[in-house]
PDB file of N, CA and C in Angstrom:
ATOM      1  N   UNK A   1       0.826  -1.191   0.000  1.00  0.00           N
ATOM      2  CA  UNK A   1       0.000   0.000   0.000  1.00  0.00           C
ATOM      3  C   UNK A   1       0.870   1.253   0.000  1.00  0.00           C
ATOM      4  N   UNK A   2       0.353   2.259  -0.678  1.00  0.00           N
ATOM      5  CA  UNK A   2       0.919   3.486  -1.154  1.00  0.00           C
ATOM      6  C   UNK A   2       1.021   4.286   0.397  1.00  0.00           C
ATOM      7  N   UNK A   3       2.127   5.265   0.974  1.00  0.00           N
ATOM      8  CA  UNK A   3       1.030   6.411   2.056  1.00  0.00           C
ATOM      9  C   UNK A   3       1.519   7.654   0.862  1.00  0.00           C
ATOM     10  N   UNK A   4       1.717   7.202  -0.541  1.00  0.00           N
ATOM     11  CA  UNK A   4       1.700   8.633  -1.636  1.00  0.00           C
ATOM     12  C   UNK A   4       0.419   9.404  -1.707  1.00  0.00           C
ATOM     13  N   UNK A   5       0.071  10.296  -1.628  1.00  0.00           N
ATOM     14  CA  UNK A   5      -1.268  11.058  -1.492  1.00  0.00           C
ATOM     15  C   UNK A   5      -1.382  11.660  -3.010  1.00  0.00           C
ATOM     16  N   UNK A   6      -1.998  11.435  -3.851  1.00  0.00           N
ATOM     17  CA  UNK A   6      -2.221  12.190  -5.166  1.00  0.00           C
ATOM     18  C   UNK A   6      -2.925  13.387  -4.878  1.00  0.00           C
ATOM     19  N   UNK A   7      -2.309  14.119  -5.143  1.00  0.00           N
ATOM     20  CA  UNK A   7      -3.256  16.004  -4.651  1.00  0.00           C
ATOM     21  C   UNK A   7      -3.309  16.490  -5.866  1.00  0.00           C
ATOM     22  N   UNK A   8      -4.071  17.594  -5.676  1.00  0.00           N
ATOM     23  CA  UNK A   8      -4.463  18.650  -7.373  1.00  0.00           C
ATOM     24  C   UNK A   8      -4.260  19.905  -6.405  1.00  0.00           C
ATOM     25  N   UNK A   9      -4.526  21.200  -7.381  1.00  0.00           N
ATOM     26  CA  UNK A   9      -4.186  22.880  -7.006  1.00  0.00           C
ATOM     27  C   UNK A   9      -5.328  22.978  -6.235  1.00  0.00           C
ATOM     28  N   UNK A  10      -6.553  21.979  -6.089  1.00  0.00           N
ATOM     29  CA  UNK A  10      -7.738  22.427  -4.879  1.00  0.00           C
ATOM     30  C   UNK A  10      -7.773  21.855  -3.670  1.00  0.00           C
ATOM     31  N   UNK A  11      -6.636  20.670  -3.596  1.00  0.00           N
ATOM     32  CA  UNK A  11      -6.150  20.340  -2.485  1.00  0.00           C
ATOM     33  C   UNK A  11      -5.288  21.043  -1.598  1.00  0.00           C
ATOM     34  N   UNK A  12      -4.075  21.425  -2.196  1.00  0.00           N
ATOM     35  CA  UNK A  12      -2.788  21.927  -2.106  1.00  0.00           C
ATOM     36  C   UNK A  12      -2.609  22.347  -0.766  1.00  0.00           C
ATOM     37  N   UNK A  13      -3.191  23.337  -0.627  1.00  0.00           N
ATOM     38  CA  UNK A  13      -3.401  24.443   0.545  1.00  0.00           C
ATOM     39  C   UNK A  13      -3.374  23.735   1.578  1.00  0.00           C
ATOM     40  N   UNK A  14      -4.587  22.976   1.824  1.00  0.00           N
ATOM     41  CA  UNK A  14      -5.424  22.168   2.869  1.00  0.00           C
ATOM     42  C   UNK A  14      -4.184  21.173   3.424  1.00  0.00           C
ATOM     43  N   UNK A  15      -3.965  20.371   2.490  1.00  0.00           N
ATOM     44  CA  UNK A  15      -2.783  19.528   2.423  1.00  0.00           C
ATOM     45  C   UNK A  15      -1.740  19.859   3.469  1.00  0.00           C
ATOM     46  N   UNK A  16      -1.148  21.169   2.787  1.00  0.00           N
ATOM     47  CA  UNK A  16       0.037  21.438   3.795  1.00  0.00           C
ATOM     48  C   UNK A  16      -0.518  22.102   4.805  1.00  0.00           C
ATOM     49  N   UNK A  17      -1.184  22.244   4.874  1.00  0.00           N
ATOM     50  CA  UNK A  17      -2.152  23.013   6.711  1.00  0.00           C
ATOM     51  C   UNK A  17      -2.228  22.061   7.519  1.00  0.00           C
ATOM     52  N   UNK A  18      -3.359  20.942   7.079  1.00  0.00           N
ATOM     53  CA  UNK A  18      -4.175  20.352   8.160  1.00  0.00           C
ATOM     54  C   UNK A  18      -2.834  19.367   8.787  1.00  0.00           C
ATOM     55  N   UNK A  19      -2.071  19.749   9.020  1.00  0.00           N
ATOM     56  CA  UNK A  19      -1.524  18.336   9.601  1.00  0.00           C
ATOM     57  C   UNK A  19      -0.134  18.856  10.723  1.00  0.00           C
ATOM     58  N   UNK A  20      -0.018  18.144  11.583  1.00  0.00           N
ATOM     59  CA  UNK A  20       0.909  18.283  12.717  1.00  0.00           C
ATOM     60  C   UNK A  20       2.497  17.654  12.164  1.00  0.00           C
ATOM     61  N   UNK A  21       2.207  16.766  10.944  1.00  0.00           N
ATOM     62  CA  UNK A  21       3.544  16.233  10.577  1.00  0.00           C
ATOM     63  C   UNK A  21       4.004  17.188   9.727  1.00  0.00           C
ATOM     64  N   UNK A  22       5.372  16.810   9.620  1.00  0.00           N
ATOM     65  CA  UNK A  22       5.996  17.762   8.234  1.00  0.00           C
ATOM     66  C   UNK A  22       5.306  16.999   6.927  1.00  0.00           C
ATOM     67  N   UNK A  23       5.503  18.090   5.711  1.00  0.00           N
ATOM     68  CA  UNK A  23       4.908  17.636   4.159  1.00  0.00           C
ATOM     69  C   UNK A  23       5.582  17.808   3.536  1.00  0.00           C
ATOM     70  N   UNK A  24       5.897  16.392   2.847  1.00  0.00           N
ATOM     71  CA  UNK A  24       7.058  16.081   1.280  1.00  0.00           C
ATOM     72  C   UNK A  24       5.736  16.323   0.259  1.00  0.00           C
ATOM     73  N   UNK A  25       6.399  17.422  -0.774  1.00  0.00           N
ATOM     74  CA  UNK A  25       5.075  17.318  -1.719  1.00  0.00           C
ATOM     75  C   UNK A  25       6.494  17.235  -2.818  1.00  0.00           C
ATOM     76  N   UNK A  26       5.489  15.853  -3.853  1.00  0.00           N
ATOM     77  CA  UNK A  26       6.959  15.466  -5.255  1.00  0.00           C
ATOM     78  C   UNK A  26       6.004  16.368  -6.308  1.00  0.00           C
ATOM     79  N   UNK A  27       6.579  17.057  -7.087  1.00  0.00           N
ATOM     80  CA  UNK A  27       6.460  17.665  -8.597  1.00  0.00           C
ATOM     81  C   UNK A  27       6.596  16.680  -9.633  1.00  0.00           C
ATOM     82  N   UNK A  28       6.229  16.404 -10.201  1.00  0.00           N
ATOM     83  CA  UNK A  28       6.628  15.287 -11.509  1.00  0.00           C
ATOM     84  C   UNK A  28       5.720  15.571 -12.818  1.00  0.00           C
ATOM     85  N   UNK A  29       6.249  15.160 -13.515  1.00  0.00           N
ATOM     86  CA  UNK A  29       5.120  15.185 -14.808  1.00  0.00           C
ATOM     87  C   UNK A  29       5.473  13.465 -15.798  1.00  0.00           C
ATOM     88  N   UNK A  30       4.345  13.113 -16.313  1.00  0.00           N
ATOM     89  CA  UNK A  30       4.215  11.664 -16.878  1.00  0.00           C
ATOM     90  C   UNK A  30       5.290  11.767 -17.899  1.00  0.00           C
ATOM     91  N   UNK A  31       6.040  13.045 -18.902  1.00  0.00           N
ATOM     92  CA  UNK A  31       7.438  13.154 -19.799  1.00  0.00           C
ATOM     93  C   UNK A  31       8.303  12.833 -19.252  1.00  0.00           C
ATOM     94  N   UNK A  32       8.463  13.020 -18.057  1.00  0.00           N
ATOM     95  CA  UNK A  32       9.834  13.042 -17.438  1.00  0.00           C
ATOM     96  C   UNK A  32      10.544  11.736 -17.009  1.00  0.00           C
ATOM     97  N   UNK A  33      11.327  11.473 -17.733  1.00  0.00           N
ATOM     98  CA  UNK A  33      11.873  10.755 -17.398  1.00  0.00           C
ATOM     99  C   UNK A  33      12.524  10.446 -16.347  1.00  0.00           C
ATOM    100  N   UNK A  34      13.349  11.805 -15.379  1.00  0.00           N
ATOM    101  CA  UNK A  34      14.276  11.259 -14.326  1.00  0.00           C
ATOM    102  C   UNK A  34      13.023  11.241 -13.231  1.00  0.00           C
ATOM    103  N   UNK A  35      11.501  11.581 -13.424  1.00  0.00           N
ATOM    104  CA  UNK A  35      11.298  11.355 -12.440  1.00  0.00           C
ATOM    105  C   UNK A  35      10.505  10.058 -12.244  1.00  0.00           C
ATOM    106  N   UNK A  36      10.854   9.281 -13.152  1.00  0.00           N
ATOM    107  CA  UNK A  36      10.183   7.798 -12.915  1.00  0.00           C
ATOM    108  C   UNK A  36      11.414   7.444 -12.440  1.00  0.00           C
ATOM    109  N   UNK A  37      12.031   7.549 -12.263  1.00  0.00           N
ATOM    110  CA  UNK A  37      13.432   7.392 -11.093  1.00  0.00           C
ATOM    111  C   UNK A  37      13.615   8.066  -9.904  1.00  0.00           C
ATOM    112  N   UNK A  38      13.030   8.939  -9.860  1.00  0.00           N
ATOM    113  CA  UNK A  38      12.749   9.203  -8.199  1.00  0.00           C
ATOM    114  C   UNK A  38      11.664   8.831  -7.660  1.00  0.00           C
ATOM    115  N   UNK A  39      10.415   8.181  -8.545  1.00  0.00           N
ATOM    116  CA  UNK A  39       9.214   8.425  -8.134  1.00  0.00           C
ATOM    117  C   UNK A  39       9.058   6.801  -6.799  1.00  0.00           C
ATOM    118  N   UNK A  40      10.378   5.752  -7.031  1.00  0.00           N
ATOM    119  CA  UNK A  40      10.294   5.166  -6.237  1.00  0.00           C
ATOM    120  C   UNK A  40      10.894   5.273  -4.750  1.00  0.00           C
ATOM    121  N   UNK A  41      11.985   5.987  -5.100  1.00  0.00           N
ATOM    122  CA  UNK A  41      12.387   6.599  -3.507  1.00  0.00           C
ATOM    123  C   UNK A  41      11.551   7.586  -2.716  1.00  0.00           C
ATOM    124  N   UNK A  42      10.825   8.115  -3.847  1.00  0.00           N
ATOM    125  CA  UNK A  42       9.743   9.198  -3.045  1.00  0.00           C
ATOM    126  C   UNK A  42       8.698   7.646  -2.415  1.00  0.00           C
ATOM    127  N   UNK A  43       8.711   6.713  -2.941  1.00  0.00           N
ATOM    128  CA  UNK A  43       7.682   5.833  -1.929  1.00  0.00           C
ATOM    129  C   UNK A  43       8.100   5.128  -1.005  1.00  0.00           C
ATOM    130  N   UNK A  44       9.241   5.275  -0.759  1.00  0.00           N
ATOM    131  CA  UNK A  44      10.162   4.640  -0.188  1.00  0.00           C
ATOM    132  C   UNK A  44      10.070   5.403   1.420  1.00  0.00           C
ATOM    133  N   UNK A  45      10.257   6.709   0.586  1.00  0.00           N
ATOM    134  CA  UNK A  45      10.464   8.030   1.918  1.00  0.00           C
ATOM    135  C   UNK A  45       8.968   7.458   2.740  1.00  0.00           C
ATOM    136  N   UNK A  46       7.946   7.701   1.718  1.00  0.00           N
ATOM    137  CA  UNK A  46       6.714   8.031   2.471  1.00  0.00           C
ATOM    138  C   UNK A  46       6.195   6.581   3.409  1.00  0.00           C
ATOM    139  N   UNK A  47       6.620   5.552   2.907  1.00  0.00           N
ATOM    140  CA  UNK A  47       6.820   4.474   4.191  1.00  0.00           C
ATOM    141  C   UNK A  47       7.545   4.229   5.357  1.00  0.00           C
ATOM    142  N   UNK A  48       9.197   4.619   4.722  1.00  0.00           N
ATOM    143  CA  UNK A  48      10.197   4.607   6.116  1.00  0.00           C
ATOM    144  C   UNK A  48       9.705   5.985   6.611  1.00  0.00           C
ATOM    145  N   UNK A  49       9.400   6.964   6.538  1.00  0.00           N
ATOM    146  CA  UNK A  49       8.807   8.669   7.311  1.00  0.00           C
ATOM    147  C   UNK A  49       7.857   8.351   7.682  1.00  0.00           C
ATOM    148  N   UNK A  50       6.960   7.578   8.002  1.00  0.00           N
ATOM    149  CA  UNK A  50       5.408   7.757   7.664  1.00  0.00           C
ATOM    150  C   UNK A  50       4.946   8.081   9.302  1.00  0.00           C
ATOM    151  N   UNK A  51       5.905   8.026  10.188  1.00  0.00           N
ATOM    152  CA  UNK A  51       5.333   8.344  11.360  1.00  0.00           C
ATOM    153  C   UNK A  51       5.509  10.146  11.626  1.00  0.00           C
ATOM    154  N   UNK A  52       6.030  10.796  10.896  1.00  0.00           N
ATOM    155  CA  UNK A  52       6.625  11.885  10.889  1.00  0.00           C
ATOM    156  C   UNK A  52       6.284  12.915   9.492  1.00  0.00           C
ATOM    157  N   UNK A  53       6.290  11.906   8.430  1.00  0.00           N
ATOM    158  CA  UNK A  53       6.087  13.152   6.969  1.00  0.00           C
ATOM    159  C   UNK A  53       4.928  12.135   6.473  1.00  0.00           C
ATOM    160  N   UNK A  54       3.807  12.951   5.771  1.00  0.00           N
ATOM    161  CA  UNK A  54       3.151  13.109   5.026  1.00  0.00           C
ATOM    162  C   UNK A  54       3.634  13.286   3.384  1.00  0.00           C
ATOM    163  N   UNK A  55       3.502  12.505   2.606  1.00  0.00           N
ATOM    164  CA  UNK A  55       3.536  12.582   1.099  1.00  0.00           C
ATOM    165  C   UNK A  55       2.460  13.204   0.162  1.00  0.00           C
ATOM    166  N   UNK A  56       3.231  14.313  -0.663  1.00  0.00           N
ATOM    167  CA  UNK A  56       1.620  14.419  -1.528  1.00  0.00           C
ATOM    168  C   UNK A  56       2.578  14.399  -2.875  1.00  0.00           C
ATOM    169  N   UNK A  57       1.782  14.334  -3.640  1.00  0.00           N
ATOM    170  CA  UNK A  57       2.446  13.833  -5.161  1.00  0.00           C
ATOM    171  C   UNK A  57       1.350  14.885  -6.660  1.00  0.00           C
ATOM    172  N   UNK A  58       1.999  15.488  -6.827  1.00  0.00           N
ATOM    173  CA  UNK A  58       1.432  16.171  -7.843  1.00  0.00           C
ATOM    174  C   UNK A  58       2.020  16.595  -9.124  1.00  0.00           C
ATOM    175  N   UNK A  59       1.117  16.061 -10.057  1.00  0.00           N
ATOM    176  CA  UNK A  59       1.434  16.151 -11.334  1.00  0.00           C
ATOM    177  C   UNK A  59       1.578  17.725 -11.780  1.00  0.00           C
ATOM    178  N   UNK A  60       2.593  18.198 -12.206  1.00  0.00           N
ATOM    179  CA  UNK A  60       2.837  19.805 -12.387  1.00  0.00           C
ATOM    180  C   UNK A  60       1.645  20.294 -13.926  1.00  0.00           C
ATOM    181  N   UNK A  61       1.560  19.451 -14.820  1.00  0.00           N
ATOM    182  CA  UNK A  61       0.537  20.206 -16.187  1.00  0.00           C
ATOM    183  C   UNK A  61      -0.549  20.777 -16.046  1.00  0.00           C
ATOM    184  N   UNK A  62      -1.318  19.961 -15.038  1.00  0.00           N
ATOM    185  CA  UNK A  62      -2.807  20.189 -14.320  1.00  0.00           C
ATOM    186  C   UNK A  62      -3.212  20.834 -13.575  1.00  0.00           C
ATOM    187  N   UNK A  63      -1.466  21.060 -12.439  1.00  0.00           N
ATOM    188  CA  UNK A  63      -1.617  22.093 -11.576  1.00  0.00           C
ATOM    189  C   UNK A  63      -0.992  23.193 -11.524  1.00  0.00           C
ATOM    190  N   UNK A  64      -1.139  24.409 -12.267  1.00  0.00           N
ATOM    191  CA  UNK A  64      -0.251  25.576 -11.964  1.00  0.00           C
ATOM    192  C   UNK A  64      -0.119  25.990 -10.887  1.00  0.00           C
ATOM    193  N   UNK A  65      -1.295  25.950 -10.132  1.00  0.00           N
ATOM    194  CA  UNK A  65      -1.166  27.177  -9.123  1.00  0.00           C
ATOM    195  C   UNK A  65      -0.275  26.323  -7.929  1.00  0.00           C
ATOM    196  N   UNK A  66      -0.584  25.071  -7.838  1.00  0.00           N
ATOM    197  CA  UNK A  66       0.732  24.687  -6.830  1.00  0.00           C
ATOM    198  C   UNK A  66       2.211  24.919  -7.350  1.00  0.00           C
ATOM    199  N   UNK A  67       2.108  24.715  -8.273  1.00  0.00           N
ATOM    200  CA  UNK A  67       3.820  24.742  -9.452  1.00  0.00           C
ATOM    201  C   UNK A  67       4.268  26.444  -9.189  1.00  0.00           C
ATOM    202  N   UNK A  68       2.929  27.590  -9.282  1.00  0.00           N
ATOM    203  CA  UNK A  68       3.609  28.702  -8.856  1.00  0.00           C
ATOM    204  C   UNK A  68       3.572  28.890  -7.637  1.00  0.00           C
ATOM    205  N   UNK A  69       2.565  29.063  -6.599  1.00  0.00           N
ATOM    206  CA  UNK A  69       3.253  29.292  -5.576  1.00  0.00           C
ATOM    207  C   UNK A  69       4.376  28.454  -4.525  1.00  0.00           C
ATOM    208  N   UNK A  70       5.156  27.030  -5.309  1.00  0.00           N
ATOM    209  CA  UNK A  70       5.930  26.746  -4.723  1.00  0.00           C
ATOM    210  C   UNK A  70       7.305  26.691  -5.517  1.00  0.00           C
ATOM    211  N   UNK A  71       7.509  27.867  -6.558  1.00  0.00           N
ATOM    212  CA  UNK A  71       8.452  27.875  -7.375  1.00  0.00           C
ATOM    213  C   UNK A  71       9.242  27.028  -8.216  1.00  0.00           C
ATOM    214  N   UNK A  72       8.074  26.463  -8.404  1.00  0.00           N
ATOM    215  CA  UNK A  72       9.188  24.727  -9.350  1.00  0.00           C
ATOM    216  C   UNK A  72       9.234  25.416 -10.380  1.00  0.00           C
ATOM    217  N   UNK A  73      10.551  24.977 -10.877  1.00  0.00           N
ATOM    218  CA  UNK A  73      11.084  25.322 -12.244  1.00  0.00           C
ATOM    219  C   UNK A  73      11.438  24.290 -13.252  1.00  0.00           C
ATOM    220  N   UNK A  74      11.368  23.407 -12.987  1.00  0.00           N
ATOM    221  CA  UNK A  74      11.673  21.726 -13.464  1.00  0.00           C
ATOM    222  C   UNK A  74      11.170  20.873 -12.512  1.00  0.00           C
ATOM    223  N   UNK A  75      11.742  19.291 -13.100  1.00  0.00           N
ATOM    224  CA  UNK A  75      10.629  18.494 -12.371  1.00  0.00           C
ATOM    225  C   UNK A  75      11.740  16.948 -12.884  1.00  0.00           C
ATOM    226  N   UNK A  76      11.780  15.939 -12.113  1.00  0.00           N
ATOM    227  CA  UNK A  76      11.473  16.305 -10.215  1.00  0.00           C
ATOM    228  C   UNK A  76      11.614  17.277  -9.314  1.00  0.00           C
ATOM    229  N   UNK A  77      10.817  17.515  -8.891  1.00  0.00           N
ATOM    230  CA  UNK A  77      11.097  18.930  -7.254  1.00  0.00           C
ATOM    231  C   UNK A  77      10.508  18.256  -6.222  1.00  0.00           C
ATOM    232  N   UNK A  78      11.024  18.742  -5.228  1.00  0.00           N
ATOM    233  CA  UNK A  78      10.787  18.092  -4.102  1.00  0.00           C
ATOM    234  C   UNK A  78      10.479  19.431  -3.191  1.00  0.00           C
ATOM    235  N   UNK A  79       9.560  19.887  -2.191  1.00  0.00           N
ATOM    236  CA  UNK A  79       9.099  21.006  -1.684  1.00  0.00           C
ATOM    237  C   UNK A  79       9.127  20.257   0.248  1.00  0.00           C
ATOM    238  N   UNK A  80       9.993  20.531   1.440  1.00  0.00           N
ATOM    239  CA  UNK A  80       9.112  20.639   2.657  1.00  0.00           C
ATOM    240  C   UNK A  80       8.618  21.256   3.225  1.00  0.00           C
ATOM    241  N   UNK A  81       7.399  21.044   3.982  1.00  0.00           N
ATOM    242  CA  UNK A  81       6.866  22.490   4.560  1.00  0.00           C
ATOM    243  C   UNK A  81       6.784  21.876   5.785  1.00  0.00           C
ATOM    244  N   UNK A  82       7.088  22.712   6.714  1.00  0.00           N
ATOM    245  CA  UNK A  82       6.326  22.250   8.359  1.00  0.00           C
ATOM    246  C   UNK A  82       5.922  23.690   8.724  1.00  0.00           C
ATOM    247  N   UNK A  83       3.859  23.366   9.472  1.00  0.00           N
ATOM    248  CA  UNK A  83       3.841  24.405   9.854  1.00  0.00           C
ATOM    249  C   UNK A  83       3.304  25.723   8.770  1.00  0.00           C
ATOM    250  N   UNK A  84       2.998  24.961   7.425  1.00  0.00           N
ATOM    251  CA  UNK A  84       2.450  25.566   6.420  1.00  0.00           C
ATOM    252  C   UNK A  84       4.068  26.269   5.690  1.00  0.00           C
ATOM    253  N   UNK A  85       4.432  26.253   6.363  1.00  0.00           N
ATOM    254  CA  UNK A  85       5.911  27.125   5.592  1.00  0.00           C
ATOM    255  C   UNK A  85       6.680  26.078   4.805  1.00  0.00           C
ATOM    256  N   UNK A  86       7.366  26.801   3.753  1.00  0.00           N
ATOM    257  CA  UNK A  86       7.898  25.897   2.754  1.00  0.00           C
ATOM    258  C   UNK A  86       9.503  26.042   3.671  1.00  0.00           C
ATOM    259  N   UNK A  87      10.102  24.818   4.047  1.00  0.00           N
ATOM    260  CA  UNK A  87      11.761  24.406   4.424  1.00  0.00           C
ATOM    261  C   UNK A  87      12.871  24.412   3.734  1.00  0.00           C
ATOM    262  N   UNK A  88      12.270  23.937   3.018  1.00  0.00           N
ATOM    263  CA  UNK A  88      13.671  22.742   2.366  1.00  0.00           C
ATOM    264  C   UNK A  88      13.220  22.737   0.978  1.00  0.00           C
ATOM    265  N   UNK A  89      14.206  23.089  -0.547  1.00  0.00           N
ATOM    266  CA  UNK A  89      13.356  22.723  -1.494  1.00  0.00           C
ATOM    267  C   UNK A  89      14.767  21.893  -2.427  1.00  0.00           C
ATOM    268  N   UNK A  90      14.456  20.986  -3.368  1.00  0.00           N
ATOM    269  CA  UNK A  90      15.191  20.545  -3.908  1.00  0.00           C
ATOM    270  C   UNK A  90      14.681  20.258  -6.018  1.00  0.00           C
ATOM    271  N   UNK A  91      15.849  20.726  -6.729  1.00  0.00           N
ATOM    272  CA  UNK A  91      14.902  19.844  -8.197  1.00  0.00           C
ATOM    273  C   UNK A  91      16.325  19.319  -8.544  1.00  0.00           C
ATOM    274  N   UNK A  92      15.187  18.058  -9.614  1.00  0.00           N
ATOM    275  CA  UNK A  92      16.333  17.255 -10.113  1.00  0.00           C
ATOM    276  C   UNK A  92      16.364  15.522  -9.613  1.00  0.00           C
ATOM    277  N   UNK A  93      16.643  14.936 -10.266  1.00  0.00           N
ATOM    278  CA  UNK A  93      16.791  13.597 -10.043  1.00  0.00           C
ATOM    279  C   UNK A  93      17.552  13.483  -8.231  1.00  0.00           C
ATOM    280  N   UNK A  94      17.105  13.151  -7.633  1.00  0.00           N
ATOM    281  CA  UNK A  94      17.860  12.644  -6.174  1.00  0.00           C
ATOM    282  C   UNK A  94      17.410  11.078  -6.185  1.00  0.00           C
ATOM    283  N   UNK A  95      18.465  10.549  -5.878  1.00  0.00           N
ATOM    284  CA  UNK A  95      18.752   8.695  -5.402  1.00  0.00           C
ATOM    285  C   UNK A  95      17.991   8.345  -4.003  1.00  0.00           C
ATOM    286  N   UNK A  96      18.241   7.481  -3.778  1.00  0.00           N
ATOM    287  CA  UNK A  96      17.160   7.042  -2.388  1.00  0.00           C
ATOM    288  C   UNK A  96      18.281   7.404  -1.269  1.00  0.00           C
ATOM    289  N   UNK A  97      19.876   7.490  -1.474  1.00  0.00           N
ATOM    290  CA  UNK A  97      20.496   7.609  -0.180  1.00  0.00           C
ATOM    291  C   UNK A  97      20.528   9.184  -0.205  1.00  0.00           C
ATOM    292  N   UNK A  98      20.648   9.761  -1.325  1.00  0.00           N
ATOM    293  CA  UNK A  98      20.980  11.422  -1.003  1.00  0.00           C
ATOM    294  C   UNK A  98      18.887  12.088  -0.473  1.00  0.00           C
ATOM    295  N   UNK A  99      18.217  11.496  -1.203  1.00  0.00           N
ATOM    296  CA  UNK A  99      16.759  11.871  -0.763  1.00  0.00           C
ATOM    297  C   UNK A  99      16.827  11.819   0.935  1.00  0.00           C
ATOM    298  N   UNK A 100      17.307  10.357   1.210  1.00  0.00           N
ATOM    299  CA  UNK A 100      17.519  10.043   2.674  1.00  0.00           C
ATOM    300  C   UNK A 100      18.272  11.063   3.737  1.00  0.00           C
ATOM    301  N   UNK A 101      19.370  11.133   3.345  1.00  0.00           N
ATOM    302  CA  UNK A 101      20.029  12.393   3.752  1.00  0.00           C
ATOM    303  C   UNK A 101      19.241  13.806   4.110  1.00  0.00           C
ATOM    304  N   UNK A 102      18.834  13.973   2.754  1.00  0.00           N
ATOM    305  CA  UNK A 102      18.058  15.150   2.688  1.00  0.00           C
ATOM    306  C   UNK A 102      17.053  15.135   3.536  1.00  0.00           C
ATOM    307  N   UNK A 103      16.285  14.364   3.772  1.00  0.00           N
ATOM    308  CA  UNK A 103      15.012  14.231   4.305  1.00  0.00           C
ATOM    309  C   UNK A 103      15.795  14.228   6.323  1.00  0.00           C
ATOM    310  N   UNK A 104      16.849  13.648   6.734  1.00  0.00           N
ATOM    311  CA  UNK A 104      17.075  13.541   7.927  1.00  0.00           C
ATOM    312  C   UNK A 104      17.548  15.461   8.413  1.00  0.00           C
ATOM    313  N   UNK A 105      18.567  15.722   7.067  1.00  0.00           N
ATOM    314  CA  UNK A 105      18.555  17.203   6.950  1.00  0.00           C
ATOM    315  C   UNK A 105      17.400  18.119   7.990  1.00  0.00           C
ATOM    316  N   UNK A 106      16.348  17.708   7.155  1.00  0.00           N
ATOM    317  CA  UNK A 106      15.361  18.689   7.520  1.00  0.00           C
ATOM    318  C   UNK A 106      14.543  18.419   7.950  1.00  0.00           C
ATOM    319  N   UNK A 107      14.110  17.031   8.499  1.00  0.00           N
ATOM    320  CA  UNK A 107      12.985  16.916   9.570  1.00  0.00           C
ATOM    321  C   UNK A 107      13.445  17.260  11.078  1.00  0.00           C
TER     322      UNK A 107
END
């Protein structure tokens, strides 16, 4: 079982609010190639984190308004927020040990 959350731009908001854990939200689009290569460490995260981060997963074509107000410029991106505030942001292909890293970084 997935804990990946598929969100859209009418979720978004709510998403990173309602919750006491920190939020990994992945950027991706179905072209992209490097991110069907991250898209398994991002499930990876959201099982080994799952007591701590929340996953949301959003396709960037469909959704502008998350894509602008969280400045993605390419894709994979990776966005954390705790607390509604954006943390930590990353784009670009990341591996499951540097994601790992990253993710201990900033929780």
């Amino acid at each position: 079982m997935s804990n990946v959350i598929q969100s859209t731009d009418s979720q978004f908001s709510q998403a990173i609010q309602d919750t006491d854990q920190a939020v990994l939200v992945y950027f991706w689009a179905s072209w992209c190639g490097p991110c069907k290569l991250v898209s398994p460490s991002v499930e990876w995260a959201a099982n080994e984190y799952s007591d701590r981060l929340k996953v949301f997963k959003l396709e960037v074509d469909p959704n502008p308004e998350a894509v602008k107000q969280c400045q993605v410029e390419g894709v994979p991106a990776l966005r954390i927020f705790k607390n509604s505030e954006m943390i930590a942001s990353h784009e670009g292909a990341i591996g499951k040990q540097g994601l790992q890293e990253w993710l201990d970084k900033n929780l």
